[in-house]
N, C-alpha and C. Protein backbone atom coordinates (compact mmCIF):
# COMPACT_ATOMS: atom_id res chain seq x y z
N UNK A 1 0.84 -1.18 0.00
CA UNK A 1 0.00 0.00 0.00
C UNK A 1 0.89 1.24 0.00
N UNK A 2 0.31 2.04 -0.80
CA UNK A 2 1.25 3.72 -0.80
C UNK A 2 0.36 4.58 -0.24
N UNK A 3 1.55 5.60 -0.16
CA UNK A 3 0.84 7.25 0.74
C UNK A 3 -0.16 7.92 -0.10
N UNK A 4 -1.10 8.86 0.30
CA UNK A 4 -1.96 9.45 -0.86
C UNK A 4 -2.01 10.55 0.81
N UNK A 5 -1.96 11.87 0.79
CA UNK A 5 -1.65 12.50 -1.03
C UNK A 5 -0.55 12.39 -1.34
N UNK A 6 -0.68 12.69 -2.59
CA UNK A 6 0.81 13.03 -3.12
C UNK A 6 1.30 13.84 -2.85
N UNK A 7 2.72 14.27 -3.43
CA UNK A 7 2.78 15.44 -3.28
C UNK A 7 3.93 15.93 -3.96
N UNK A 8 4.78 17.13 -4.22
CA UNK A 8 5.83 17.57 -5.19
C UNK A 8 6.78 16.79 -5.88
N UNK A 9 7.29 16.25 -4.61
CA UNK A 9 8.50 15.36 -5.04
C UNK A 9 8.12 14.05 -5.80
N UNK A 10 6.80 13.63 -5.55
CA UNK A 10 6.32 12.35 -6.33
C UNK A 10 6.19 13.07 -7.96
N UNK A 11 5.65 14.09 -8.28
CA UNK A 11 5.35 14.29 -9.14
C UNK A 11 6.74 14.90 -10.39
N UNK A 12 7.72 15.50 -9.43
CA UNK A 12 8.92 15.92 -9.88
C UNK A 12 9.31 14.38 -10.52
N UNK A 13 9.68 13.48 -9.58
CA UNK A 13 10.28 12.56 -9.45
C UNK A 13 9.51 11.25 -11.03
N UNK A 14 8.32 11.74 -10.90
CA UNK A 14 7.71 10.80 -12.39
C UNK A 14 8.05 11.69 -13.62
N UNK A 15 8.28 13.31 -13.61
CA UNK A 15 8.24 13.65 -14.50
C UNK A 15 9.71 13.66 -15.00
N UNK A 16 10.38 13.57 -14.15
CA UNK A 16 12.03 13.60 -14.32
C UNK A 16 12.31 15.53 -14.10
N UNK A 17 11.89 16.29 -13.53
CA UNK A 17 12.26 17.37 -13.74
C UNK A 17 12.44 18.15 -12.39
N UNK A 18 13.29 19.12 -12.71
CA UNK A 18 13.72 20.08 -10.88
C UNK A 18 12.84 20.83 -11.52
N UNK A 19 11.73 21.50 -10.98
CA UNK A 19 10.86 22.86 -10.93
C UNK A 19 11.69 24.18 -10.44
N UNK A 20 11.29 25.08 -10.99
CA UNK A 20 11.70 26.12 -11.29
C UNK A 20 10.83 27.05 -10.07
N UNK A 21 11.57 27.66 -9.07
CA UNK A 21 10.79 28.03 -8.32
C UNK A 21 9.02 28.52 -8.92
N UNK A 22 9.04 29.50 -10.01
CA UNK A 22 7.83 29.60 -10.39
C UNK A 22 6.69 28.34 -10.81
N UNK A 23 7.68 27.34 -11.18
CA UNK A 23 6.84 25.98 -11.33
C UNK A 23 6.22 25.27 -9.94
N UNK A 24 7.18 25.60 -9.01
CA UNK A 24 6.97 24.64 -7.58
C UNK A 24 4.95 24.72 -7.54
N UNK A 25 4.83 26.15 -7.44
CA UNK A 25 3.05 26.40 -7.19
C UNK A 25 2.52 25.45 -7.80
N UNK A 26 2.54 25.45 -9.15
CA UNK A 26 1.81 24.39 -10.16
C UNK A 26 1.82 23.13 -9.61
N UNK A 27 3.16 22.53 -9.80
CA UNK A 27 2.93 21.06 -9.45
C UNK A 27 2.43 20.92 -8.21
N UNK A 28 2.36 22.16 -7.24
CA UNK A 28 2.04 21.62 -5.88
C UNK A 28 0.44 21.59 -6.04
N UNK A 29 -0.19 22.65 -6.96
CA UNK A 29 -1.40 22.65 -7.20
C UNK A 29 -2.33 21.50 -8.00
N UNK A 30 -1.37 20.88 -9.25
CA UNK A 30 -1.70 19.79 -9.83
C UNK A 30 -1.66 18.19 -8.73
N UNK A 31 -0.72 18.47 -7.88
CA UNK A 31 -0.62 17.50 -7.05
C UNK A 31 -1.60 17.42 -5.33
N UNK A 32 -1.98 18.27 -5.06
CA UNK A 32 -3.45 18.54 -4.44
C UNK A 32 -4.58 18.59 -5.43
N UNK A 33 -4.52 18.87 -5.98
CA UNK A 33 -5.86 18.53 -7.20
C UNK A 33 -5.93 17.25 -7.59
N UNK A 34 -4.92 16.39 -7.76
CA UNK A 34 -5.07 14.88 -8.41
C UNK A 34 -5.37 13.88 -6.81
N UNK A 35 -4.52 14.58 -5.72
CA UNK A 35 -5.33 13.55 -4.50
C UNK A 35 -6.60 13.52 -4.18
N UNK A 36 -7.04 15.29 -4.37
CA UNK A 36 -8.81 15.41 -3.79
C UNK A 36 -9.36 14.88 -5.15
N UNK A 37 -8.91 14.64 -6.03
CA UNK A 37 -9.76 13.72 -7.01
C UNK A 37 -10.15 12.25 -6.31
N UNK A 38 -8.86 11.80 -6.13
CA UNK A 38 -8.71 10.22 -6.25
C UNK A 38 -9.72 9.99 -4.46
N UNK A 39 -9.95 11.48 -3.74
CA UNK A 39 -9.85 10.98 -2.42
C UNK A 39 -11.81 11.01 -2.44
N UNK A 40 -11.88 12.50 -3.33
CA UNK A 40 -13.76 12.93 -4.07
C UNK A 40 -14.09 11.42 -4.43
N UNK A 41 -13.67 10.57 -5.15
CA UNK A 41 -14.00 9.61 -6.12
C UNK A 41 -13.78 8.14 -5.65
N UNK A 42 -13.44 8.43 -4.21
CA UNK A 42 -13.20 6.72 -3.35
C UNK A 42 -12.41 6.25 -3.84
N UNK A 43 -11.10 6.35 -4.40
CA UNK A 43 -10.27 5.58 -5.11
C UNK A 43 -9.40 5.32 -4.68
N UNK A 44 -9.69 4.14 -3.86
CA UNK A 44 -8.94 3.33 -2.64
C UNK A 44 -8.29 4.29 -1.56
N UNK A 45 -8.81 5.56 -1.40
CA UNK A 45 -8.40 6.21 -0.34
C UNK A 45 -9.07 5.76 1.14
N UNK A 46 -8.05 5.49 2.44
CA UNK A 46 -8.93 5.09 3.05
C UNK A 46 -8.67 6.23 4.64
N UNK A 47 -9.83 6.87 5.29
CA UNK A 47 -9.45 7.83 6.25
C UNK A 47 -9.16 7.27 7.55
N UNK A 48 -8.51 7.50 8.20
CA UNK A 48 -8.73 7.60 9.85
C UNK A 48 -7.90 8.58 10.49
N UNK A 49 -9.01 8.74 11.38
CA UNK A 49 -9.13 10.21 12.15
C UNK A 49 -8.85 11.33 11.01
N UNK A 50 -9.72 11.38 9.75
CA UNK A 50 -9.81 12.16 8.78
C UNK A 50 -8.81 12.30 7.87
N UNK A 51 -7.57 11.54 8.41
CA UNK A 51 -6.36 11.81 7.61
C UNK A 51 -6.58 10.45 6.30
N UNK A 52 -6.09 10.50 5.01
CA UNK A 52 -6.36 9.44 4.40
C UNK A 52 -4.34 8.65 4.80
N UNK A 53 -4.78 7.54 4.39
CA UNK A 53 -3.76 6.75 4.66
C UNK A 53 -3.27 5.72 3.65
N UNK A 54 -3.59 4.70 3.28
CA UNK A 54 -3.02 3.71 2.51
C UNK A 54 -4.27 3.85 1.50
N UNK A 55 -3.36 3.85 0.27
CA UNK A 55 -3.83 3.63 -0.68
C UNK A 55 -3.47 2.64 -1.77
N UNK A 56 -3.91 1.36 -2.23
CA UNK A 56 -3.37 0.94 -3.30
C UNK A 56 -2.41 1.64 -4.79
N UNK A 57 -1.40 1.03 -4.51
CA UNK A 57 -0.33 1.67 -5.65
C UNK A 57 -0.53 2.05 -7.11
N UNK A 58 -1.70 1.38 -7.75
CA UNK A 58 -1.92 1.61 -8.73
C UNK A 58 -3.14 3.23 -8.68
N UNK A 59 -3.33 3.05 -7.62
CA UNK A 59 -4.14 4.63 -7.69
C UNK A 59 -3.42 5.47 -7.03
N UNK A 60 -2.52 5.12 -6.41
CA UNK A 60 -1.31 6.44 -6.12
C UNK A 60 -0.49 6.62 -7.41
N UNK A 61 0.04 5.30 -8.25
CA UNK A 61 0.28 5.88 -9.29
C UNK A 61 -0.25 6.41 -10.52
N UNK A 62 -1.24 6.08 -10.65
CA UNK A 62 -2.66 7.11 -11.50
C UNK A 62 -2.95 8.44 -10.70
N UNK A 63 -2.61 8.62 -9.85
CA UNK A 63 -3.31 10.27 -8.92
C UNK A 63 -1.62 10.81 -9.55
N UNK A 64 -0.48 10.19 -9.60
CA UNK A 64 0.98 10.84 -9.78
C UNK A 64 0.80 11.67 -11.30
N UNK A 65 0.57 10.49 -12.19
CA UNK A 65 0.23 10.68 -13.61
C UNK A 65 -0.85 11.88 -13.66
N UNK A 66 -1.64 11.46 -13.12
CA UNK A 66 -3.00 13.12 -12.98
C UNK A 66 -2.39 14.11 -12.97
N UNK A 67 -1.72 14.26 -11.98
CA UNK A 67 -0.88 15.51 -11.58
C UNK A 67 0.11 15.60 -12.64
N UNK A 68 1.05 14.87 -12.94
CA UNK A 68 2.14 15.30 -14.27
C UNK A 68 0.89 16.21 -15.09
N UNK A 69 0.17 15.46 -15.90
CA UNK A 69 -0.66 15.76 -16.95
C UNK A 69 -0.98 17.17 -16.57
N UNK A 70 -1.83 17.54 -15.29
CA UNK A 70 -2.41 18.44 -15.59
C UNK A 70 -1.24 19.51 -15.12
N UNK A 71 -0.07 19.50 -14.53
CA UNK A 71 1.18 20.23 -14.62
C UNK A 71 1.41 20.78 -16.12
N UNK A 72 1.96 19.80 -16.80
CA UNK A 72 2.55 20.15 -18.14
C UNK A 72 1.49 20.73 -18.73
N UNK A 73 0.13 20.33 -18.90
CA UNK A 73 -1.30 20.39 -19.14
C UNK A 73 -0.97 22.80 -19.12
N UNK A 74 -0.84 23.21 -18.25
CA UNK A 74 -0.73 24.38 -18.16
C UNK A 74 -0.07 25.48 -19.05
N UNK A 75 0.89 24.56 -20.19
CA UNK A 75 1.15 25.11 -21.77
C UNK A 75 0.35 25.04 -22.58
N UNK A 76 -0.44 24.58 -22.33
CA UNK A 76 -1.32 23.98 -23.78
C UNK A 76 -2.96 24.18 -23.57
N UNK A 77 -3.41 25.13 -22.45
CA UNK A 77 -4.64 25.14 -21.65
C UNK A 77 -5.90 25.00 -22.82
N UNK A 78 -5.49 25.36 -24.46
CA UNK A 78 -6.75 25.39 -25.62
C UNK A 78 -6.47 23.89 -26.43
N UNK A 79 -5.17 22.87 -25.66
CA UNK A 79 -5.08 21.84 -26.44
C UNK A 79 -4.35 21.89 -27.53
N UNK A 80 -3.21 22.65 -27.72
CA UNK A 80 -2.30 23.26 -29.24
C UNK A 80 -0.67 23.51 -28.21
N UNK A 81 -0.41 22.31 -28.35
CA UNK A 81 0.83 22.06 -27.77
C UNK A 81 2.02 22.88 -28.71
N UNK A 82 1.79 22.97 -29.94
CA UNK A 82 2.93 23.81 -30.67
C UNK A 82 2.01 23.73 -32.45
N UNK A 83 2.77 24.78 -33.07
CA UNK A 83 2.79 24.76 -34.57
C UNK A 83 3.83 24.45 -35.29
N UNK A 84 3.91 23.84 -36.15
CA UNK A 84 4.80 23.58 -37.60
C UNK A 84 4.55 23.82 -38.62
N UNK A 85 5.37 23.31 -39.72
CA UNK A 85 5.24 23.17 -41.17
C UNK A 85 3.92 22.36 -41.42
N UNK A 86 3.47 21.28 -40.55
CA UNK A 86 2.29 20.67 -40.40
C UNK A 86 1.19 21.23 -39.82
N UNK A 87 1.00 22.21 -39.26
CA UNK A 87 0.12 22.47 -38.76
C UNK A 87 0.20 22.50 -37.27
N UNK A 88 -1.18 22.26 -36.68
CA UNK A 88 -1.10 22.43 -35.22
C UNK A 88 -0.92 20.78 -34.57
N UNK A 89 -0.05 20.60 -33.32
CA UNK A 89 0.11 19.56 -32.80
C UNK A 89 -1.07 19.68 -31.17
N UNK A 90 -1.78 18.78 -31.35
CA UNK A 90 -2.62 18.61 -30.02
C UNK A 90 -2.25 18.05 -29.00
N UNK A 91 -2.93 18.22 -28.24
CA UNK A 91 -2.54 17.65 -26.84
C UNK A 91 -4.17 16.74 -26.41
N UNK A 92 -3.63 15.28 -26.14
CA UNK A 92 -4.97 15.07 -25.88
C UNK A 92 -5.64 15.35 -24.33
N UNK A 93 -6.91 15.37 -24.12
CA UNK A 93 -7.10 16.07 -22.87
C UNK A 93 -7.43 15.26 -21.53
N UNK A 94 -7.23 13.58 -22.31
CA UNK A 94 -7.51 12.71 -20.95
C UNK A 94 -6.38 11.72 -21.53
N UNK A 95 -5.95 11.14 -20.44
CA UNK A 95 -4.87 10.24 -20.25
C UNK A 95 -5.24 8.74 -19.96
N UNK A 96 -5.20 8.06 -21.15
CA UNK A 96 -6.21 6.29 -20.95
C UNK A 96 -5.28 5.78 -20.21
N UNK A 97 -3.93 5.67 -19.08
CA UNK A 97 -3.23 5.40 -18.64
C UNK A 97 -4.00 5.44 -16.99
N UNK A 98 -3.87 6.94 -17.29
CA UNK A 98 -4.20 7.18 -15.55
C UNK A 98 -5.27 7.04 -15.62
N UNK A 99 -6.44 6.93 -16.37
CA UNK A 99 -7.73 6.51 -16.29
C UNK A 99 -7.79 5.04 -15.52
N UNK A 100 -7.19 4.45 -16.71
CA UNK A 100 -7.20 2.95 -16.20
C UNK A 100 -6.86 2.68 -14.67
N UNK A 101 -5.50 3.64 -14.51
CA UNK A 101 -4.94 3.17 -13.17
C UNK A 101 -6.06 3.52 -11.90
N UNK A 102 -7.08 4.62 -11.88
CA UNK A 102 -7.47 5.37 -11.52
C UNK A 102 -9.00 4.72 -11.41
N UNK A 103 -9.30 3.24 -12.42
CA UNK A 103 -10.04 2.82 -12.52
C UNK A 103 -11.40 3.87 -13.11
N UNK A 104 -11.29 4.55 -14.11
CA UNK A 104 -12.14 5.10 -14.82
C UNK A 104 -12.49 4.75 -16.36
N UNK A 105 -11.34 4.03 -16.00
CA UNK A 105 -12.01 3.37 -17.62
C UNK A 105 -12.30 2.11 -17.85
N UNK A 106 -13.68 2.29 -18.23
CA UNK A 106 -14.56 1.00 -18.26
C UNK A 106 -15.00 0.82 -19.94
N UNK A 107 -14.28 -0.67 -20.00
CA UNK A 107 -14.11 -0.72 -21.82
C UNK A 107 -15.69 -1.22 -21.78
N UNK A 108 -16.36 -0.64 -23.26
CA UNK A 108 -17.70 -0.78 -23.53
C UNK A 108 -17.47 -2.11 -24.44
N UNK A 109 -18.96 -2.71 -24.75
CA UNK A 109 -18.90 -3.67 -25.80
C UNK A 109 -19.80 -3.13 -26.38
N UNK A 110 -19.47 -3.28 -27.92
CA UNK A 110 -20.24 -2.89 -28.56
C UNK A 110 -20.67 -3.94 -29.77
């Protein structure tokens, strides 16, 4: 079982990057935003005495991924990660990774 919340250094540490003091806010903000997700959404967060505590690893590492995403996510806020000779490059706006891990993605049959 892993810690939830997360928090800077988890998210530094998946993305491979030292933050830039002006960055620190962000990731600290993307990384409180991806725990009160996982914690809003029961996702294996479990409380006592209000504090959450153990969480299964695959949703601590889907709440990590949340947070990268919506970190880097803060260049690209209209989805147009850059332009080229090709045109515009997108950014997609959900991550089937951390979904899965996060248990949100439920494959349909069709």
């Amino acid at each position: 079982m892993a810690q939830l919340p997360i928090v800077r250094a988890d998210v530094e540490a998946y993305l491979g990057v030292s933050a830039t003091p002006t960055e620190l806010q962000w990731i600290d903000a993307a990384a409180a935003a991806a725990s009160s997700f996982a914690a809003r959404h029961g996702l294996g967060v479990v409380l006592v005495d209000g504090e959450p505590v153990d969480a299964p690893a695959d949703v601590r590492l889907g709440a990590v991924m949340l947070a990268g995403r919506w970190f880097q996510r803060r260049n690209s806020v209209t989805g147009v990660a850059s332009f080229s000779d090709f045109g515009p490059a997108y950014v997609k706006s959900t991550d089937p990774d951390a979904a899965m891990l996060l248990g949100l993605y439920r494959p349909g049959v069709g």
